[in-house]
Protein backbone atom coordinates (compact mmCIF):
# COMPACT_ATOMS: atom_id res chain seq x y z
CA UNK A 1 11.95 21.74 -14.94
CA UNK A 2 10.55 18.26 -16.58
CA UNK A 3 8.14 16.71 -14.37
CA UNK A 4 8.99 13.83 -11.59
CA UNK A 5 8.31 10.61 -12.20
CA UNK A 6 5.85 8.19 -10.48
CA UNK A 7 7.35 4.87 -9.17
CA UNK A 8 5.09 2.46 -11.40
CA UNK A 9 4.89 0.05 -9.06
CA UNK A 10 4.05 2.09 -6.09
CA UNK A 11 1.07 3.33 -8.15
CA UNK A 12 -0.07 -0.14 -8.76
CA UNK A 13 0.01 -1.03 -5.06
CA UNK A 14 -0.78 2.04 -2.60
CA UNK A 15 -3.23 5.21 -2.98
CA UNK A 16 -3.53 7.75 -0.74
CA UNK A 17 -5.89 9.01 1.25
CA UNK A 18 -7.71 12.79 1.44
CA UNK A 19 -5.82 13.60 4.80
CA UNK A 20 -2.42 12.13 3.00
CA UNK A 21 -2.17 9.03 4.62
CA UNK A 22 -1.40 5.72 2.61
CA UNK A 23 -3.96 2.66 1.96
CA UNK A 24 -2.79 -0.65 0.86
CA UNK A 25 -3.65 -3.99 0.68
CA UNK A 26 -2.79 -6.65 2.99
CA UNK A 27 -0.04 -8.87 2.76
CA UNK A 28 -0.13 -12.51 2.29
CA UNK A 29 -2.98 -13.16 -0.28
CA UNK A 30 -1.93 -13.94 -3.35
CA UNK A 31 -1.26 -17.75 -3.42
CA UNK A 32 -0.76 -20.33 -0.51
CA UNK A 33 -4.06 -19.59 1.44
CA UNK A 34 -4.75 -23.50 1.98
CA UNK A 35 -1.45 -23.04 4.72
CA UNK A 36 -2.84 -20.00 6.11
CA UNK A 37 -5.70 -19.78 8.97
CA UNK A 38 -8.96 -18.64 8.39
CA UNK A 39 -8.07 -16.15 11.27
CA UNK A 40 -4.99 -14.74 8.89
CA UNK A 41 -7.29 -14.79 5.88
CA UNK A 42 -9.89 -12.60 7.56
CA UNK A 43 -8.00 -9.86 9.02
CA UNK A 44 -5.88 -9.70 5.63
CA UNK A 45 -8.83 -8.56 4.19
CA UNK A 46 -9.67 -5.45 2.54
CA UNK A 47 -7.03 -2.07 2.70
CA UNK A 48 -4.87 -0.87 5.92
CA UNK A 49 -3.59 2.15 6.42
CA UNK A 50 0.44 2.43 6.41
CA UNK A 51 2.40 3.67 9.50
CA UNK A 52 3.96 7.05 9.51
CA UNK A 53 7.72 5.04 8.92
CA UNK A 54 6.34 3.09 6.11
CA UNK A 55 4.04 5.71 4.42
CA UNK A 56 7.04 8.12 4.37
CA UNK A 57 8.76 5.63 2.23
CA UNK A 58 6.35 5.13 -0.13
CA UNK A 59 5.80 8.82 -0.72
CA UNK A 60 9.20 9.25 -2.13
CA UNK A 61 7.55 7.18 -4.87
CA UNK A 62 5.05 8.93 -5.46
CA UNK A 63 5.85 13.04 -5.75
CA UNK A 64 2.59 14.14 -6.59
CA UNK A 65 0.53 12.51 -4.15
CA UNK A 66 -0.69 14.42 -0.83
């Protein structure tokens, strides 16, 4: 059987985890932040870690992954 491919863009945006769960970045900070609170621009810092509903999506993308 060939091998399954990785969705590229999922494995730009999301990485998993050692106990399988999915890390990404927040939403909302890419351009625009002048509009956006400083409240909004804190917490949108950093990585968050994907509900079960989402991170089940995103694993379809990515076959190899925990």
């Amino acid at each position: 059987m060939p091998k399954m491919k990785t969705k590229s863009s999922v494995k730009k945006r999301f990485k998993t985890t050692a106990s399988g769960k999915v890390k990404a970045a927040g939403a909302g900070k890419q351009h625009g932040m002048i509009k956006r609170s400083n409240k909004f621009l804190r917490n949108a810092r950093g990585t968050m870690v994907l509900c079960d509903a989402d991170a089940r999506i995103v694993k379809q993308f990515m076959p190899y992954s925990k």
